[in-house]
Protein backbone atom coordinates (compact mmCIF):
# COMPACT_ATOMS: atom_id res chain seq x y z
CA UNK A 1 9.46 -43.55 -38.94
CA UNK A 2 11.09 -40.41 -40.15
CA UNK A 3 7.46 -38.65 -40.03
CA UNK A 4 6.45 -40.10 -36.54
CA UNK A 5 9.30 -38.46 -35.14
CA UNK A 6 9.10 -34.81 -36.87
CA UNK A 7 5.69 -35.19 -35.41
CA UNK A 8 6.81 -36.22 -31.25
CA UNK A 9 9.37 -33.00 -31.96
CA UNK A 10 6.32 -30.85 -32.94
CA UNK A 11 4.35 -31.68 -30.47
CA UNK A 12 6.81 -31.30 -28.08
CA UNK A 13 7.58 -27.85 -29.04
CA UNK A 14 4.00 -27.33 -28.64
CA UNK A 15 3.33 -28.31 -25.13
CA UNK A 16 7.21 -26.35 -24.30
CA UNK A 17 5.60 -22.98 -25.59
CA UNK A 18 2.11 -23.60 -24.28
CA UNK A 19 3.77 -24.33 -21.01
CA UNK A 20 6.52 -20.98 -21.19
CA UNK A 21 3.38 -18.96 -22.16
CA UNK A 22 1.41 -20.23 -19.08
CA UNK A 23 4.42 -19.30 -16.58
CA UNK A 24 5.01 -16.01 -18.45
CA UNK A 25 1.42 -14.98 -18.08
CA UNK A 26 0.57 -15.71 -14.47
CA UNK A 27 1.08 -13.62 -11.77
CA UNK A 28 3.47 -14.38 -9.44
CA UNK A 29 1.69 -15.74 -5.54
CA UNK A 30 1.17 -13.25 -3.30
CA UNK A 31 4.17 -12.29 -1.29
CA UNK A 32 3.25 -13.19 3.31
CA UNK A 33 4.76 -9.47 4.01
CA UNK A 34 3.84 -10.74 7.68
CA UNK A 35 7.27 -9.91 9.69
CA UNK A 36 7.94 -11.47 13.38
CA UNK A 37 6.24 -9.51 16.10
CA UNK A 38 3.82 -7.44 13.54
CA UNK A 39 -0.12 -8.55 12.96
CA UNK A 40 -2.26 -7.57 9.91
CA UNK A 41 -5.01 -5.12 10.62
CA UNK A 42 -8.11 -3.72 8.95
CA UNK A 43 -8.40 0.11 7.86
CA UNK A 44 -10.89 0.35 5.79
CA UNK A 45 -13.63 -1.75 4.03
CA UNK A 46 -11.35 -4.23 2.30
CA UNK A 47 -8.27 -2.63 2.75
CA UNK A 48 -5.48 -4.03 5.38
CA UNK A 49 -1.95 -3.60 6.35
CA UNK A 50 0.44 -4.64 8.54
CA UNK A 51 1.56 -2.69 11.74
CA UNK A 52 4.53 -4.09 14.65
CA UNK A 53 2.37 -5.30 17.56
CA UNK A 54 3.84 -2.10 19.55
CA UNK A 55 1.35 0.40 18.22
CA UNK A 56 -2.14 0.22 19.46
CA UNK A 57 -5.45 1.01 18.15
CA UNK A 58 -6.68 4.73 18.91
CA UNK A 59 -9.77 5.45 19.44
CA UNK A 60 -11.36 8.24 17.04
CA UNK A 61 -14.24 9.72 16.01
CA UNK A 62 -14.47 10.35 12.24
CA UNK A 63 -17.14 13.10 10.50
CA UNK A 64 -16.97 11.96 6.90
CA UNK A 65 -14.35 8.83 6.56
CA UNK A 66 -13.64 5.95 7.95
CA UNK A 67 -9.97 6.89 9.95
CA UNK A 68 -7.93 4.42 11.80
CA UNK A 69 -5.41 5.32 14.42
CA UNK A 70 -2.46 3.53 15.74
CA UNK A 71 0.19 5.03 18.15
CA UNK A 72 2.95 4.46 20.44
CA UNK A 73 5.44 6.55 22.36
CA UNK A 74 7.90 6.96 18.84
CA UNK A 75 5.07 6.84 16.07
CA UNK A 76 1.61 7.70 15.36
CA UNK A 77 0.10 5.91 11.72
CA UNK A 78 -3.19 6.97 10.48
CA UNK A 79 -5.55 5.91 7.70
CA UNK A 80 -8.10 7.56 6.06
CA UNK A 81 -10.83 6.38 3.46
CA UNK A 82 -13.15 9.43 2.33
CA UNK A 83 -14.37 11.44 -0.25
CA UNK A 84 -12.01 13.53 1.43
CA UNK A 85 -8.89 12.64 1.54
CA UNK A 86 -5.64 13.96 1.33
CA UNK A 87 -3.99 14.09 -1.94
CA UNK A 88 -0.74 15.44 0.13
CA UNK A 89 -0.15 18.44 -2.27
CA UNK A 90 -0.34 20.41 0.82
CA UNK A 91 3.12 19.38 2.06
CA UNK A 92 5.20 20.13 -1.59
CA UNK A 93 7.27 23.22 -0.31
CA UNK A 94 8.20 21.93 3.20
CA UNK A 95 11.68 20.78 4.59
CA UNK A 96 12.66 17.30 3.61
CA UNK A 97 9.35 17.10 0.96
CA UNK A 98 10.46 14.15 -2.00
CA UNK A 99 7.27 12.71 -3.77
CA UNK A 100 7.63 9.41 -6.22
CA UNK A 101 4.47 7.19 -7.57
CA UNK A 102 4.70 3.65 -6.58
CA UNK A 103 2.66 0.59 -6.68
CA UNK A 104 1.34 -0.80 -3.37
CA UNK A 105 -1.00 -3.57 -3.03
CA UNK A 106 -1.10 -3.78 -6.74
CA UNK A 107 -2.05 -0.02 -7.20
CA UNK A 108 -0.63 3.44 -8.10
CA UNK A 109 -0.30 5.83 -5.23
CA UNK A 110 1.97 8.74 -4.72
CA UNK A 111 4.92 7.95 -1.80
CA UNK A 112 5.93 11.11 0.12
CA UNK A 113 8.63 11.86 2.51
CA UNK A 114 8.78 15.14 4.50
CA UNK A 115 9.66 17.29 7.56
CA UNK A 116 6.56 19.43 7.95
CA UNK A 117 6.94 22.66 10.54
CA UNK A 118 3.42 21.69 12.04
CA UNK A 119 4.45 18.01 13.60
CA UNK A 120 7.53 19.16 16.43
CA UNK A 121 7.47 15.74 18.09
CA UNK A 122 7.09 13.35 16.11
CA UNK A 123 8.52 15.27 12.58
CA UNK A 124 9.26 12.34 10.22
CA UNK A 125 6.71 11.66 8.21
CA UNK A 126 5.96 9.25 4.91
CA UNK A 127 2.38 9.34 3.96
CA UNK A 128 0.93 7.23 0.65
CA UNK A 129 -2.22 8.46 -1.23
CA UNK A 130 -4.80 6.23 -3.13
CA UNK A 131 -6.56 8.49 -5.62
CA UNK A 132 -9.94 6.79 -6.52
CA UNK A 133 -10.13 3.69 -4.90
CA UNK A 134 -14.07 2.79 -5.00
CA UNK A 135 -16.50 4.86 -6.56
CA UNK A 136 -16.76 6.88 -9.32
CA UNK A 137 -16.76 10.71 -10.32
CA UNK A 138 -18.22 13.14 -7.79
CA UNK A 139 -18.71 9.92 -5.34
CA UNK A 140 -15.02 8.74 -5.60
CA UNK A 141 -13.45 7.30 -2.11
CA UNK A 142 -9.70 8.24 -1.57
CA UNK A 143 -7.29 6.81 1.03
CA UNK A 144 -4.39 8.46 2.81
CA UNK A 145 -1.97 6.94 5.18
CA UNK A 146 0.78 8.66 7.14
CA UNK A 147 3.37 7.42 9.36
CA UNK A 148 4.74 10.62 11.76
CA UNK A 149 7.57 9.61 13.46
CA UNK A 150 10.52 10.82 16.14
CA UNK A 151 13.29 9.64 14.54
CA UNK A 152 14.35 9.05 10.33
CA UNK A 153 14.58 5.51 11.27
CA UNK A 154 10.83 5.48 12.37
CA UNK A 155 10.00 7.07 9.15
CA UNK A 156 11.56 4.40 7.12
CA UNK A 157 9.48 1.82 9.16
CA UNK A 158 6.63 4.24 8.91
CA UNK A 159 7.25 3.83 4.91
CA UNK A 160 7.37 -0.21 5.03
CA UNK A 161 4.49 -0.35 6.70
CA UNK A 162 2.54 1.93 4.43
CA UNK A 163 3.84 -0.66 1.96
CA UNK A 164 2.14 -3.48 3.26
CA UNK A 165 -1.52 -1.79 2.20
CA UNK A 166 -3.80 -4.41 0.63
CA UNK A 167 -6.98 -4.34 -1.34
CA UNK A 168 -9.67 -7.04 -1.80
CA UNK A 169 -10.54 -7.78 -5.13
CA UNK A 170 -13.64 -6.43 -4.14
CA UNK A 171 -12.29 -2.63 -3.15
CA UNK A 172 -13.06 -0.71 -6.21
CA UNK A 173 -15.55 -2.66 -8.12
């Protein structure tokens, strides 16, 4: 009897740590950053994020990317996915410039917040940069997004929607 029940405790035990080291090892679900009165859009080939319903698609013509445009009277947000893309160094130096890596859509990027002297109406900006997000080497695809807004407060929404980037497990491979 004595040996039937050392053996229920073991296996017990067992299944207890086989179960903790399931839970500890899998990602948590996906987090629906949808908010009220914002939809999800695409800006690049597998790459999404969420904008308020107020700004609209613009209408550009790229050379070497793919760039996505959306505007309204207080903000203008921009995406683009090139060989070229800004790396934002450009801005350290200017009024209001703070830079910090984050992770966004479940890669690094640098986060930058800055006043630059060339954007008078709209001078808030935050801007995100994806080094080396498909491709390889010489043939590496970047992205850049930047949020230029009128006010501080648009630049803080500017930065949460930066934050909503996503990749498909595809993007990169």
């Amino acid at each position: 009897m004595r040996s039937r029940g050392r053996r229920f405790i073991l296996a017990a035990i067992v299944i207890l740590l086989t179960l903790s080291a399931i839970y500890a090892f899998t990602p948590p679900p996906s987090v629906d950053l949808v908010m009220d009165g914002w939809v999800t859009r695409t800006i690049g080939p597998g790459i999404t994020c969420q904008v308020p319903e107020t700004l609209q698609p613009k209408k550009v013509q790229p050379f070497d990317s793919v760039v996505t445009v959306f505007e309204n009277a207080d903000m203008s947000v921009s995406f683009d996915f090139g060989w070229y893309s800004n790396s934002l160094k450009s801005w350290r130096g200017e009024p209001g410039y703070s830079q910090r890596t984050v992770r966004i859509g479940s890669r690094a990027a640098k986060l930058v917040r800055v006043q630059p002297k060339d954007s008078p109406g709209k001078p808030y900006v935050a801007a995100v940069a994806f080094r080396n997000v498909s491709g390889s080497g010489n043939t590496s695809n970047h992205l850049t997004g930047s949020c230029a807004a009128a006010t501080p407060a648009g630049q803080e929404m500017g930065e949460k929607i930066l934050r909503t980037i996503r990749f498909d497990a595809k993007v990169g491979e």
